[in-house]
C-alpha atoms as a PDB file:
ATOM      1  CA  UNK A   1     -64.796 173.940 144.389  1.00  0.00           C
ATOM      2  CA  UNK A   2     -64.325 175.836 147.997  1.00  0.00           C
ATOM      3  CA  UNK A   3     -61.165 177.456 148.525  1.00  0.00           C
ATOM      4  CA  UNK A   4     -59.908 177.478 151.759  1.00  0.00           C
ATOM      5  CA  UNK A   5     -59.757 180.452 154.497  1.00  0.00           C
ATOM      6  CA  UNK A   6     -56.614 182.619 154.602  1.00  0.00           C
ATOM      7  CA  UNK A   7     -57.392 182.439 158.309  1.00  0.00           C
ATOM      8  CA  UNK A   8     -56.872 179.124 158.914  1.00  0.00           C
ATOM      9  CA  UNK A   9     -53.338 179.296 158.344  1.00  0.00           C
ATOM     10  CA  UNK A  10     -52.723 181.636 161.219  1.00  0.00           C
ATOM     11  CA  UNK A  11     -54.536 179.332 163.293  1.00  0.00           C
ATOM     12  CA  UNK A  12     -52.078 176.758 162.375  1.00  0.00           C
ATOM     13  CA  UNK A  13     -49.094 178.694 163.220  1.00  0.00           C
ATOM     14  CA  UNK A  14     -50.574 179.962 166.371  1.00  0.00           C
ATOM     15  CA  UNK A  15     -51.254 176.436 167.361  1.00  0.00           C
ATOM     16  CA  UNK A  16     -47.727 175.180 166.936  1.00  0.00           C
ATOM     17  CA  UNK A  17     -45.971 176.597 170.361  1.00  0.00           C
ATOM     18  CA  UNK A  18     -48.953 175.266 172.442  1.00  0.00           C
ATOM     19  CA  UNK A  19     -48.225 171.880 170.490  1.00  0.00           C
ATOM     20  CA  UNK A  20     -43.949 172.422 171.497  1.00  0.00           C
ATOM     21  CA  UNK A  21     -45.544 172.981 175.055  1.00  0.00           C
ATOM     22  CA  UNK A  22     -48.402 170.333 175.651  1.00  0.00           C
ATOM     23  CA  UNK A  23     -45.634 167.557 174.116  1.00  0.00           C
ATOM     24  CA  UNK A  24     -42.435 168.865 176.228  1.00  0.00           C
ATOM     25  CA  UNK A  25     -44.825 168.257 179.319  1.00  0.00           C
ATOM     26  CA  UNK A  26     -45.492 164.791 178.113  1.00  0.00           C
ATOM     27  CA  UNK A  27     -42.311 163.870 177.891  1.00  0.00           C
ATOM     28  CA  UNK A  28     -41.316 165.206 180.936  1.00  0.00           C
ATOM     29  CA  UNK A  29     -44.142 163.382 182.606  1.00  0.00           C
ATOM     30  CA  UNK A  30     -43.016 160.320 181.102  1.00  0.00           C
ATOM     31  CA  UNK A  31     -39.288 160.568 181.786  1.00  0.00           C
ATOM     32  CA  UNK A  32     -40.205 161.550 185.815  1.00  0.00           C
ATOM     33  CA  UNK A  33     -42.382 158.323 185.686  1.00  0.00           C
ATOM     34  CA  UNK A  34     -39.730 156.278 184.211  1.00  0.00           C
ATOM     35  CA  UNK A  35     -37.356 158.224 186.826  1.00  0.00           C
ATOM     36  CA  UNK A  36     -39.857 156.578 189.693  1.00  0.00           C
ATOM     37  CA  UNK A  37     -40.054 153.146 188.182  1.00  0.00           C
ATOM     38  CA  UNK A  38     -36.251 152.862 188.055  1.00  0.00           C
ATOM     39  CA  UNK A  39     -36.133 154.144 191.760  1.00  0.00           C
ATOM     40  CA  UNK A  40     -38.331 151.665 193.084  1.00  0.00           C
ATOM     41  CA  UNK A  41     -36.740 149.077 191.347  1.00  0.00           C
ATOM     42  CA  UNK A  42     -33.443 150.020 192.606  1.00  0.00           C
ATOM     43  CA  UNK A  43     -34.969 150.285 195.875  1.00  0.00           C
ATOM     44  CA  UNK A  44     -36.562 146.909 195.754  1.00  0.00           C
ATOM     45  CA  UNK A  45     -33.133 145.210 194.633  1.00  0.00           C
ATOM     46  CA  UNK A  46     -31.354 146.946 197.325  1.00  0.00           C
ATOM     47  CA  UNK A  47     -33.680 146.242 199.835  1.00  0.00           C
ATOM     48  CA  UNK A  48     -35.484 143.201 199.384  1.00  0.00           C
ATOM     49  CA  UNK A  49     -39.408 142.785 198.826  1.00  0.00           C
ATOM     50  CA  UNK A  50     -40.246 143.031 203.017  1.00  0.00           C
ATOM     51  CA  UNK A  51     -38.644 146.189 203.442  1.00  0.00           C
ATOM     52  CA  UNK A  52     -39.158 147.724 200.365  1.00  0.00           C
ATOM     53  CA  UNK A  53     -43.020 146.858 201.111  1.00  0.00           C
ATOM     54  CA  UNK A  54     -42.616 148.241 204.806  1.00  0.00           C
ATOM     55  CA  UNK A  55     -40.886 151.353 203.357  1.00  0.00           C
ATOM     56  CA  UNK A  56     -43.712 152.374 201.013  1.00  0.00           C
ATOM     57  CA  UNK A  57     -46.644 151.709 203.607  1.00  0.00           C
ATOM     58  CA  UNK A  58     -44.393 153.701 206.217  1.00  0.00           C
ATOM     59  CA  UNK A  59     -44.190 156.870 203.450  1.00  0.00           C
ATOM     60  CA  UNK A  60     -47.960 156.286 202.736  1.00  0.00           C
ATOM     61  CA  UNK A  61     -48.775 156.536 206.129  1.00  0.00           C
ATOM     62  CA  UNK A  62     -46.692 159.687 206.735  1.00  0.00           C
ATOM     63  CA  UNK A  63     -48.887 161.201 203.664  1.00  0.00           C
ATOM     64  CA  UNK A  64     -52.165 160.521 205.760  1.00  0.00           C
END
């Protein structure tokens, strides 16, 4: 039977922070999505479909 390298466990433990990292930026991406979505849809409420549509093609054409 193969017993396993000693050095595998450090690359475990080294690979743990990078793992903290890679998922708080994930779920920061995800909550500044969810942040948009909720601002458009506050917009479009607000504003109604024609201006809300009028309002995005104006700030795309800004952009360009």
């Amino acid at each position: 039977m193969v017993q396993p390298i000693s050095a595998q466990h450090g690359i475990s433990a080294a690979a743990r922070p990078q793992g903290r990292v890679a998922s708080a930026i994930v779920w920061g991406a995800a909550g500044l999505g969810a942040l948009s979505v909720c601002g458009a849809a506050a917009l479009w409420f607000h504003y109604g479909t024609a201006v809300f549509f009028e309002m995005i093609a104006a700030g795309i054409s800004a952009c360009f």
